[in-house]
C-alpha atoms as a PDB file:
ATOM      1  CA  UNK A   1      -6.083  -1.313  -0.455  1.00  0.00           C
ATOM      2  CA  UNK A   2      -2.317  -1.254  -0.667  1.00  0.00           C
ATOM      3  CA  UNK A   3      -0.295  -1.432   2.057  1.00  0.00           C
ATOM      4  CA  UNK A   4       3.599  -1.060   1.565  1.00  0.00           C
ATOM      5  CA  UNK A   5       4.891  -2.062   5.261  1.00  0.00           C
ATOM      6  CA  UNK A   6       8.612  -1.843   6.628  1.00  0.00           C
ATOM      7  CA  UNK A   7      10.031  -4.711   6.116  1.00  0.00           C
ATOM      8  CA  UNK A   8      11.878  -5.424   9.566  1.00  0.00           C
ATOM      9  CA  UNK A   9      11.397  -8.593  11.132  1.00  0.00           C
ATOM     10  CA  UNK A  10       9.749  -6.620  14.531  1.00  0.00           C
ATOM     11  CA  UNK A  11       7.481  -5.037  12.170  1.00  0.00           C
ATOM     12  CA  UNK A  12       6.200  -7.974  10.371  1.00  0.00           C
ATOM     13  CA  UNK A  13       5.875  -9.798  13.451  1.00  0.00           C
ATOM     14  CA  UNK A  14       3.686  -7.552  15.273  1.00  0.00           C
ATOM     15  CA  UNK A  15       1.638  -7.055  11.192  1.00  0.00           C
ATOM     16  CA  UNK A  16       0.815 -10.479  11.211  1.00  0.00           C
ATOM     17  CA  UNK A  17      -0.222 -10.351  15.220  1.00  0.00           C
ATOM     18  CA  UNK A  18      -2.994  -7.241  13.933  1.00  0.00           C
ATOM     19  CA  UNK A  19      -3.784  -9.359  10.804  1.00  0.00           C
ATOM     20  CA  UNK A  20      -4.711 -13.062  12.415  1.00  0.00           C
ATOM     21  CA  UNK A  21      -8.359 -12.306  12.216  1.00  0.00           C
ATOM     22  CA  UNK A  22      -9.000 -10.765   9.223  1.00  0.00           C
ATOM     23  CA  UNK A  23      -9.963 -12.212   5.770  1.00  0.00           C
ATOM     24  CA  UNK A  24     -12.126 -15.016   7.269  1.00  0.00           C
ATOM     25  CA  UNK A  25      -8.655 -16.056   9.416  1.00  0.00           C
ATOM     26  CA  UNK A  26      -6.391 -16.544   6.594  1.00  0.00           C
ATOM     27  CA  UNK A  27      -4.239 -14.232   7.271  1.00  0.00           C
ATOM     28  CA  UNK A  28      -3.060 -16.275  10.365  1.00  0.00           C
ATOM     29  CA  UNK A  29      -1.510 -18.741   8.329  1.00  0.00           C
ATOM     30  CA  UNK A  30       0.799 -16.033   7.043  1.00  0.00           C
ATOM     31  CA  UNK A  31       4.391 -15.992   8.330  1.00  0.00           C
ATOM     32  CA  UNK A  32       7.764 -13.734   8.012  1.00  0.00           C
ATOM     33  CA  UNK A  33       8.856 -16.468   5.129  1.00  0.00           C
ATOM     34  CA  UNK A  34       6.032 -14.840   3.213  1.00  0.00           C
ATOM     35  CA  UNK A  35       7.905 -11.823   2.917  1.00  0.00           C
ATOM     36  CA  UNK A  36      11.069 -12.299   0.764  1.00  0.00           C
ATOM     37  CA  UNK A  37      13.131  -9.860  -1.402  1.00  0.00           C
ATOM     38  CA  UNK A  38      10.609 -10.631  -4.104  1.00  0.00           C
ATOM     39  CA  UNK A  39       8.223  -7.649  -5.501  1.00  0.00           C
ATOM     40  CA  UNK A  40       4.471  -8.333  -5.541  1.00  0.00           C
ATOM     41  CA  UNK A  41       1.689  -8.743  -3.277  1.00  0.00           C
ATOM     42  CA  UNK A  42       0.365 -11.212  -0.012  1.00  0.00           C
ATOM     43  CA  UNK A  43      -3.242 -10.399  -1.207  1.00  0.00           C
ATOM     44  CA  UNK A  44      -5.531 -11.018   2.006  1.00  0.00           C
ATOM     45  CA  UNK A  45      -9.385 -11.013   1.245  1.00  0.00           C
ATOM     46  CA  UNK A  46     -11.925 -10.409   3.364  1.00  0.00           C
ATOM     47  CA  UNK A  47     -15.509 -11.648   1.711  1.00  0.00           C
ATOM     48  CA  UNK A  48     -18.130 -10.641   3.945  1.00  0.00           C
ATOM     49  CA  UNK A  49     -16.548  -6.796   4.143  1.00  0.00           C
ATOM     50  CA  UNK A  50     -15.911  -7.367   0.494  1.00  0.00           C
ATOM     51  CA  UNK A  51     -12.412  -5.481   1.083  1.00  0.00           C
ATOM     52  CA  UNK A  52      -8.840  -6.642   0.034  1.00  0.00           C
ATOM     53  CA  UNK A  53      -5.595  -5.804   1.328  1.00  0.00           C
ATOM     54  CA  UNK A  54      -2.425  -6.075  -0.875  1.00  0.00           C
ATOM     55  CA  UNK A  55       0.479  -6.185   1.763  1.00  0.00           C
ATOM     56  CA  UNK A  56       3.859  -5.053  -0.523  1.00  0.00           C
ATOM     57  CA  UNK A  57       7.525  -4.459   1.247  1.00  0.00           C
ATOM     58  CA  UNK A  58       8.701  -3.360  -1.907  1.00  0.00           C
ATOM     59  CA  UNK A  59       6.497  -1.716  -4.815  1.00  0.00           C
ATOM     60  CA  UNK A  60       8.140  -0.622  -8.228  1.00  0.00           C
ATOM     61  CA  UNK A  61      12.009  -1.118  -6.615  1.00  0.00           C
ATOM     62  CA  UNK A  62      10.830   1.089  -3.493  1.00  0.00           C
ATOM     63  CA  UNK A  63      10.621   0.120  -0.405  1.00  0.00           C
ATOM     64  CA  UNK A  64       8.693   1.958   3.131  1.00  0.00           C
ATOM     65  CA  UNK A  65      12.122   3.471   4.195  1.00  0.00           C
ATOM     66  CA  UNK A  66      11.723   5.098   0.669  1.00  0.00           C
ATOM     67  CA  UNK A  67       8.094   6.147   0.224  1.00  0.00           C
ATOM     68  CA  UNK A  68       8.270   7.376   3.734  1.00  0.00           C
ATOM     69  CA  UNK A  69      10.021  10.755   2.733  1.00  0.00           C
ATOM     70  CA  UNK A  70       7.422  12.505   1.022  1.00  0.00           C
ATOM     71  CA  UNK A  71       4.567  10.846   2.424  1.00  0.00           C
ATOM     72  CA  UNK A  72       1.470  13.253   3.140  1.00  0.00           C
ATOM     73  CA  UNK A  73      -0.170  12.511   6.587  1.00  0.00           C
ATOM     74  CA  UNK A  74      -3.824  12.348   7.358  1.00  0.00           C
ATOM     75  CA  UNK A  75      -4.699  13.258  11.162  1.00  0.00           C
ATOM     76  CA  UNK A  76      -7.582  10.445  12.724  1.00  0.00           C
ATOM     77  CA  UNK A  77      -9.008  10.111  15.647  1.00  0.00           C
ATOM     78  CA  UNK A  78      -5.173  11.238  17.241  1.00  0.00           C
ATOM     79  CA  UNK A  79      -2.874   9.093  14.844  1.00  0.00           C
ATOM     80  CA  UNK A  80      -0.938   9.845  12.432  1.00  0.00           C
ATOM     81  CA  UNK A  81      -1.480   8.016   8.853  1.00  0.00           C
ATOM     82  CA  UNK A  82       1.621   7.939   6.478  1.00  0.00           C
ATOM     83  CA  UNK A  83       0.263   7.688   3.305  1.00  0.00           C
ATOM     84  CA  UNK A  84       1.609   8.077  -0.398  1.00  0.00           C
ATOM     85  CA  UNK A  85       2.278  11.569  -1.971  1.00  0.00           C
ATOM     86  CA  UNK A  86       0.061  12.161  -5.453  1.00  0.00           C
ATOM     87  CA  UNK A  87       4.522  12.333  -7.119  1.00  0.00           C
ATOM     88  CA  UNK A  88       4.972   8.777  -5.297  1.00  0.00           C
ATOM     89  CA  UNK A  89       1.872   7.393  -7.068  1.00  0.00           C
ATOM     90  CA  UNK A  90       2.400   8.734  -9.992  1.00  0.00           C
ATOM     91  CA  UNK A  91       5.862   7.394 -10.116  1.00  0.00           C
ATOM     92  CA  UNK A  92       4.449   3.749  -8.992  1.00  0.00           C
ATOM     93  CA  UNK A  93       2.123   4.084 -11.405  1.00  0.00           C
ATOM     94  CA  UNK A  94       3.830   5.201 -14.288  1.00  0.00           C
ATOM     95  CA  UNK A  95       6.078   2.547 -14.393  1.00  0.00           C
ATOM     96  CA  UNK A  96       3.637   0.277 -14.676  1.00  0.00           C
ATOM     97  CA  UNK A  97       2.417  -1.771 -17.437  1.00  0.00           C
ATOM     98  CA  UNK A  98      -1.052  -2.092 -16.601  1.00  0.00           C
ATOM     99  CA  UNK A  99      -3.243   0.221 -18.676  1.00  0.00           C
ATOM    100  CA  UNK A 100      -5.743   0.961 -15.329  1.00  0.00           C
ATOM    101  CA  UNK A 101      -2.238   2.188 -13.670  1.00  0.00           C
ATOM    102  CA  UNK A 102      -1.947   4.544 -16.608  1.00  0.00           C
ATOM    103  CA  UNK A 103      -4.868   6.265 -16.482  1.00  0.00           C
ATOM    104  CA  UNK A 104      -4.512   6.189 -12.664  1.00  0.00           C
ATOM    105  CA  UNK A 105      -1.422   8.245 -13.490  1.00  0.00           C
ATOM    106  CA  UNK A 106      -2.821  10.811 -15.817  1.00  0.00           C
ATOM    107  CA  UNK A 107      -5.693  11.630 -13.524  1.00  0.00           C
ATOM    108  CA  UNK A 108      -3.276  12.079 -10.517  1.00  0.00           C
ATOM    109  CA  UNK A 109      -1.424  14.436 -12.896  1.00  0.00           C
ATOM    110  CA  UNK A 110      -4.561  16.601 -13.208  1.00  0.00           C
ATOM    111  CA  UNK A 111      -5.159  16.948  -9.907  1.00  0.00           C
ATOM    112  CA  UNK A 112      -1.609  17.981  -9.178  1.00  0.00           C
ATOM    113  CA  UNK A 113      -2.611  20.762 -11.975  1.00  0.00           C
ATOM    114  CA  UNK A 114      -5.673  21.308 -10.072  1.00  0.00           C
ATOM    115  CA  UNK A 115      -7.249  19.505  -7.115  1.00  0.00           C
ATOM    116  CA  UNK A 116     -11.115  20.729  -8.133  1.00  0.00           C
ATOM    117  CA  UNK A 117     -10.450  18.838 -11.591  1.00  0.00           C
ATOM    118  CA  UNK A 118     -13.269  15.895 -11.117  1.00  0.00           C
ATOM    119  CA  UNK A 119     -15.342  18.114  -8.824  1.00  0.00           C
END
């Protein structure tokens, strides 16, 4: 899973409180050093869930206070879940140069065209 987080120093402080636990404790040894100006990924991995988390505060030159705009928002158990519109993914992805981001891309595409296309 990606995760692109505000990048505030309040934010990341109380990230890395949630985080201290997961991926077999690891991600305790994290700190706000970890998260410079650089783009790419703190990759946490949790084994025994078999689940990874790719923490980002900026993906493809964008960062949260960015994304955040046309975010859709999925309802759960009474929160509200910010998470990136098909056009924000496509964009991410399009820019990429890895082949599986690509075809990520084109298939996001078709279901802009029309959501029953892999049903």
């Amino acid at each position: 899973m990606d995760l692109l987080v505000e990048d505030s120093a309040a934010n990341l402080r109380l990230l890395l409180q949630v985080l201290t636990g997961f991926g077999e404790g690891f991600a305790a040894e994290l700190s706000l050093t970890d998260f410079d100006e650089e783009e790419g990924a703190i990759r946490i991995v949790e084994e025994t869930e078999q689940c990874q988390i790719d923490l980002f505060t900026r993906m493809s030159g964008r960062r949260y206070v960015n994304a955040i705009t046309d975010a859709d928002i999925l309802e759960l158990r009474g929160f509200s879940i910010p998470y990136a519109s098909k056009q924000s993914l496509i964009a991410w992805k399009e820019g990429s140069v890895r082949e599986k981001d690509q075809l990520d891309a084109l298939a996001l595409r078709k279901l802009l065209a029309d959501p029953k296309a892999f049903e």
